[in-house]
C-alpha atoms as a PDB file:
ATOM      1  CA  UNK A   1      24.178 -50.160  48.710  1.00  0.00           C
ATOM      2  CA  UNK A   2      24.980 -47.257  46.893  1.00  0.00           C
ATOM      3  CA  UNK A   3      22.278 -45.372  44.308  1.00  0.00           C
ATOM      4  CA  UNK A   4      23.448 -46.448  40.806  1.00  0.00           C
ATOM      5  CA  UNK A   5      21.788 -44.527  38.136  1.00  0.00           C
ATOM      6  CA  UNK A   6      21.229 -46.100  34.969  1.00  0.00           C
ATOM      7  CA  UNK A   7      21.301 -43.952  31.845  1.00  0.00           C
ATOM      8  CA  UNK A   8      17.625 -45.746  30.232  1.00  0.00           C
ATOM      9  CA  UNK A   9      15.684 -46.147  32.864  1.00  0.00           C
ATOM     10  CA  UNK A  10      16.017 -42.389  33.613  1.00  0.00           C
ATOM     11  CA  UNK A  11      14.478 -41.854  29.979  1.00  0.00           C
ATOM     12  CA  UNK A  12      10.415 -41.982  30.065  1.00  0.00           C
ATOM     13  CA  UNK A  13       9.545 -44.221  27.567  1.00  0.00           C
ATOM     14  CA  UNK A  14       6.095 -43.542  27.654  1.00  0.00           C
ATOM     15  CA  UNK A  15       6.810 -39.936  26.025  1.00  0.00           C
ATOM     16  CA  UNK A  16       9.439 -41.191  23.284  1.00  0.00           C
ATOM     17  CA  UNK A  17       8.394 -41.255  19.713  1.00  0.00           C
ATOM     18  CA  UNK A  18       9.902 -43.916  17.928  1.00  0.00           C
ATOM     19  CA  UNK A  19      11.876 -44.376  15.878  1.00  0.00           C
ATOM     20  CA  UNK A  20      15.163 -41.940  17.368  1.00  0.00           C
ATOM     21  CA  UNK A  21      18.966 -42.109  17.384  1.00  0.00           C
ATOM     22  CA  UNK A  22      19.734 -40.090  20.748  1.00  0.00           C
ATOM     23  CA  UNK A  23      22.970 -40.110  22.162  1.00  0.00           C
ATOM     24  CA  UNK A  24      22.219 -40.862  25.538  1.00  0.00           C
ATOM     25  CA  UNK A  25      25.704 -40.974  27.330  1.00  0.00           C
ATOM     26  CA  UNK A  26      29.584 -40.050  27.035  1.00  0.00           C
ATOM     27  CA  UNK A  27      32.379 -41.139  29.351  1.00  0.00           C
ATOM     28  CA  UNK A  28      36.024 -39.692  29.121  1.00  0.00           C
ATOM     29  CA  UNK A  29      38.233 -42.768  29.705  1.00  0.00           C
ATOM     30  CA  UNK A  30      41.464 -42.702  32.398  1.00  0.00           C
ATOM     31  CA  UNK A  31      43.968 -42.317  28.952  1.00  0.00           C
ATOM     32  CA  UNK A  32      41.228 -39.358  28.040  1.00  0.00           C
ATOM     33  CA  UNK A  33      39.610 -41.378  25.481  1.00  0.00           C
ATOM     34  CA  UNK A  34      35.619 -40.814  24.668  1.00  0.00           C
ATOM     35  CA  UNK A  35      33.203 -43.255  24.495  1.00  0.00           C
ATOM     36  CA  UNK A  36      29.996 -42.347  22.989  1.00  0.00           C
ATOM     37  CA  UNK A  37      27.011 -44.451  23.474  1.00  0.00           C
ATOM     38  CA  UNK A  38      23.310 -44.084  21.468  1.00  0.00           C
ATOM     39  CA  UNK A  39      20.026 -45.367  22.162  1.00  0.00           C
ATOM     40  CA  UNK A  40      18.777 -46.232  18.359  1.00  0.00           C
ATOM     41  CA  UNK A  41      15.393 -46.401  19.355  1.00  0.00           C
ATOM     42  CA  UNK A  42      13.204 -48.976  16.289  1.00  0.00           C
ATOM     43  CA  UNK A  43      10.309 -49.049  17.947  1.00  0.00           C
ATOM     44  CA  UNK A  44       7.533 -47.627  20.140  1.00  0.00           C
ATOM     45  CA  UNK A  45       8.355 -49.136  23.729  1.00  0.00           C
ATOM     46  CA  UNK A  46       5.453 -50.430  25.200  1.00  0.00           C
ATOM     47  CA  UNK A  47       3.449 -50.876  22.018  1.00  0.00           C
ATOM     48  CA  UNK A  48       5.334 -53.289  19.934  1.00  0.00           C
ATOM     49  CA  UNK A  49       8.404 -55.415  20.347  1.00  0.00           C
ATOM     50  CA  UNK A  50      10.710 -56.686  17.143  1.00  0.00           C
ATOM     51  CA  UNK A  51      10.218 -60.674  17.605  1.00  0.00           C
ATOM     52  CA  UNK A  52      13.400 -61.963  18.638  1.00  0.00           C
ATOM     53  CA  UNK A  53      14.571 -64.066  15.513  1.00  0.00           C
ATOM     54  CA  UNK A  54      13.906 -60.986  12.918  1.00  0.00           C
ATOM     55  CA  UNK A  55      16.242 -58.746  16.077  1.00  0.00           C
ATOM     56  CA  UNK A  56      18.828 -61.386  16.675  1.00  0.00           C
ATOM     57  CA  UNK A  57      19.219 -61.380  12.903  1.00  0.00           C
ATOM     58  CA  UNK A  58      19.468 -58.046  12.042  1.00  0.00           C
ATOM     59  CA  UNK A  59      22.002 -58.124  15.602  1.00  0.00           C
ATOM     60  CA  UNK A  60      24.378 -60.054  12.944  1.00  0.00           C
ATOM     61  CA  UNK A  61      23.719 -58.194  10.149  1.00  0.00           C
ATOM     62  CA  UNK A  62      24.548 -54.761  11.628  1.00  0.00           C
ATOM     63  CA  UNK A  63      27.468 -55.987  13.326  1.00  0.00           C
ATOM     64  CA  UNK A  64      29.248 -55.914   9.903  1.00  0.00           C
ATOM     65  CA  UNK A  65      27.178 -53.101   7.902  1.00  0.00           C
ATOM     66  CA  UNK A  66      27.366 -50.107  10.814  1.00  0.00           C
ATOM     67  CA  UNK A  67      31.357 -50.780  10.928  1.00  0.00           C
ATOM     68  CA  UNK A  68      31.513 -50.171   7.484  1.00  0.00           C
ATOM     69  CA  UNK A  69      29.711 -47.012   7.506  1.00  0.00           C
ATOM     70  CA  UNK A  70      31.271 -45.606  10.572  1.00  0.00           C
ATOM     71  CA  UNK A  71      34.662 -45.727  12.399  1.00  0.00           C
ATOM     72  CA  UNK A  72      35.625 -46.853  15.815  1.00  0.00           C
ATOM     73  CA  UNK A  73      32.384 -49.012  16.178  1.00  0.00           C
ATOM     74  CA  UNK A  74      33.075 -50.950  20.094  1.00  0.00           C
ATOM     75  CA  UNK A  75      29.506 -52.544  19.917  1.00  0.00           C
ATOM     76  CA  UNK A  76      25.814 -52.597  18.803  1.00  0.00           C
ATOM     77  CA  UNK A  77      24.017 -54.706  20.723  1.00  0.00           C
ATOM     78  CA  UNK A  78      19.869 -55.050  20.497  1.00  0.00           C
ATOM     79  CA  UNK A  79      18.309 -53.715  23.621  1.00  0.00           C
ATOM     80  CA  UNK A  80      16.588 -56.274  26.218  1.00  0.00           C
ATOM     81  CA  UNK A  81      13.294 -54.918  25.856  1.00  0.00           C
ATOM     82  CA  UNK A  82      14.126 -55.520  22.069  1.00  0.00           C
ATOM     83  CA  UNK A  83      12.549 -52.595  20.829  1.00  0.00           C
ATOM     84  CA  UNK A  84      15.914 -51.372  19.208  1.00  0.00           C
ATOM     85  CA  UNK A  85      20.164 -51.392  19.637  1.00  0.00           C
ATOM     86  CA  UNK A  86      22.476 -49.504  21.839  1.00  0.00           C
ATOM     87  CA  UNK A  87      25.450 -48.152  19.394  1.00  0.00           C
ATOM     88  CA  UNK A  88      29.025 -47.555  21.704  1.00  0.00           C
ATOM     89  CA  UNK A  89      31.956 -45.412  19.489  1.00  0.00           C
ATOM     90  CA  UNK A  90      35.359 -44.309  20.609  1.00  0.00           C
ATOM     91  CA  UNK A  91      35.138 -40.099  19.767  1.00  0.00           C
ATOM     92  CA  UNK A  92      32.389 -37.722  19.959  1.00  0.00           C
ATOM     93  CA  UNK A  93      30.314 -38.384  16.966  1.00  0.00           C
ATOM     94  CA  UNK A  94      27.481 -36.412  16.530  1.00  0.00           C
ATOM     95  CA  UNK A  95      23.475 -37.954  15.901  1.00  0.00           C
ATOM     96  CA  UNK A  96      23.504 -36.868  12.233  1.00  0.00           C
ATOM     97  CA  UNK A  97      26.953 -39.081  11.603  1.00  0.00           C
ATOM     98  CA  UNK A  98      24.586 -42.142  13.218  1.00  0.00           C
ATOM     99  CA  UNK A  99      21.410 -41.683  11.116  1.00  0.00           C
ATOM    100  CA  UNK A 100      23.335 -41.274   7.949  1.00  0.00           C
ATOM    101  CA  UNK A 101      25.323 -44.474   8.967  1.00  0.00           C
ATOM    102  CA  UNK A 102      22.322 -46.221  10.315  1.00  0.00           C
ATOM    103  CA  UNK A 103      20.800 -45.537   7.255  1.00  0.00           C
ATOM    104  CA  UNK A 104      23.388 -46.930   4.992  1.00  0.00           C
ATOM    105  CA  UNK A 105      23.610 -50.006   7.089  1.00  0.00           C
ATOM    106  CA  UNK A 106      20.028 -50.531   7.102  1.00  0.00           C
ATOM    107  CA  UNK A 107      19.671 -50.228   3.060  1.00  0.00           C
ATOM    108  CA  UNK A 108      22.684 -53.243   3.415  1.00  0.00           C
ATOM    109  CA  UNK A 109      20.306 -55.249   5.580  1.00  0.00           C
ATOM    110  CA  UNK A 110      17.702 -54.703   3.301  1.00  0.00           C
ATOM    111  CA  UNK A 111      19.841 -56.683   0.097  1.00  0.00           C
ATOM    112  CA  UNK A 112      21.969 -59.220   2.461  1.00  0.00           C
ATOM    113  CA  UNK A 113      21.857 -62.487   0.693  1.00  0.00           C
ATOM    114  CA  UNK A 114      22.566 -64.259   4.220  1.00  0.00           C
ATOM    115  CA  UNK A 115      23.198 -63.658   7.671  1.00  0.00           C
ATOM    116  CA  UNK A 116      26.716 -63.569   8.855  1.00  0.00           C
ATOM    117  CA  UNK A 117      27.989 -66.194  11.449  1.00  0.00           C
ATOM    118  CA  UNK A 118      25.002 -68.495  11.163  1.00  0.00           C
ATOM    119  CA  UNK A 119      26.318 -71.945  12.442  1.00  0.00           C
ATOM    120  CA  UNK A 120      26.778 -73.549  15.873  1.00  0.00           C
ATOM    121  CA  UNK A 121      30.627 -72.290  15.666  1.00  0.00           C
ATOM    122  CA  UNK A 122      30.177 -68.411  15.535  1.00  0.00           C
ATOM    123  CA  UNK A 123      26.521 -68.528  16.898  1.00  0.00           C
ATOM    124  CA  UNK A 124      25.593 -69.728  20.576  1.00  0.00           C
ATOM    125  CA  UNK A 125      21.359 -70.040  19.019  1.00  0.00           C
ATOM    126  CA  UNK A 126      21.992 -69.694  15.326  1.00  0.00           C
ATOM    127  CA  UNK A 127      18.503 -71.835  14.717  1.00  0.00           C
ATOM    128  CA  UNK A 128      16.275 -68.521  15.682  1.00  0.00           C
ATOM    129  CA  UNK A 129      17.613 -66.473  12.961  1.00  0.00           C
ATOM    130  CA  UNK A 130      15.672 -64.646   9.986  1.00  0.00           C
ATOM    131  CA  UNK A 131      16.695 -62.899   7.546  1.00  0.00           C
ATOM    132  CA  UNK A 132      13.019 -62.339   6.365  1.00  0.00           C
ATOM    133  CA  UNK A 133      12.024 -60.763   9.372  1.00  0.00           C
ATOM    134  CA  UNK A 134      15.406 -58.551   9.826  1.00  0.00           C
ATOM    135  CA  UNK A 135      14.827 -57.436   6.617  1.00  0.00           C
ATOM    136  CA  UNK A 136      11.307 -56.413   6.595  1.00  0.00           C
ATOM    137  CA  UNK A 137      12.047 -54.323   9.994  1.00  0.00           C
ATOM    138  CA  UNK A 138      14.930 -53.007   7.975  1.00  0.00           C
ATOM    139  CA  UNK A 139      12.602 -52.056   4.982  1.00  0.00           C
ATOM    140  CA  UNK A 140      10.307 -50.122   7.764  1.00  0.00           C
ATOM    141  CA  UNK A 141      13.039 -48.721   9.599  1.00  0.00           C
ATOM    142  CA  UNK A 142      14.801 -47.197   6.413  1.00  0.00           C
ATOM    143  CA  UNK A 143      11.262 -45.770   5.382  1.00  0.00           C
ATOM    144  CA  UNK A 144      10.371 -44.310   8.917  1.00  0.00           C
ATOM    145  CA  UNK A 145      13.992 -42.809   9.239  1.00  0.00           C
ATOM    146  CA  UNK A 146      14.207 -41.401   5.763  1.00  0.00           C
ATOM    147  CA  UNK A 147      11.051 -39.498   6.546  1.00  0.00           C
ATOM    148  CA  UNK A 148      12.182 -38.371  10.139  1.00  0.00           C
ATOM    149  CA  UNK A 149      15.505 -37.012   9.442  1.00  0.00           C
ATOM    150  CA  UNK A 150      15.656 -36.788   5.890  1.00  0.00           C
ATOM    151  CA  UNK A 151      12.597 -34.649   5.624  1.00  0.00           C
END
């Protein structure tokens, strides 16, 4: 079988300092599209783990909330090891465009009144849900990213 090289598990994640928006990879498509993709790291790997309701909610929250802050949004999806989302964008968009966006979508988590698409229709395990828990990550997250880049 042929080496594949995945993009992550190149990345030591025992020398990462959480939390990080990095764009970790960019593909030029066959009609010469880009495709950006970013690692928006929560929280330290290996020493903590969001608990999966308070992730898979704030999954549905974002969804909405980073596609109105920024354009061309193909997917955010919360990263297996669930200590934070991958981010993939059609164009080259730079880190600072993501934390100001991230940002802005994470203050929106923070106020949500409900999560999005929670019912057995639009949901395949809507019961492990919480908004609580997505927005007290959120409230962290906003603090701990403020300070980083906003410094």
């Amino acid at each position: 079988m042929k080496d594949i090289v995945v993009e992550s598990f190149t990345m030591d994640h025992t020398k990462v300092e959480a939390p990080f928006v990095r764009k970790c990879g960019q593909i030029i498509t066959p009609k010469k599209d880009m495709i950006t993709k970013f690692d928006l790291r929560f929280v330290q790997p290996n020493k903590t783990a969001i608990p999966t309701a308070a992730l898979h909610g704030m999954e549905h929250l974002m969804a909405g909330f980073i596609r109105s802050e920024i354009a061309d949004v193909v997917d955010i999806s919360p990263m297996g090891c669930r200590t934070g989302f991958y981010l993939i964008l059609i164009g080259d968009v730079t880190e600072d465009e993501v934390v100001k966006a991230l940002i802005n979508a994470l203050e929106k988590v923070t106020m949500a009144e409900e999560i999005p698409a929670a019912n057995p229709v639009q949901c395949g395990n809507y019961r492990d849900l919480s908004l609580f828990g997505a927005q007290e990550y959120a409230k962290d997250l906003l603090k701990a990213f403020k300070n980083k880049y906003q410094a």
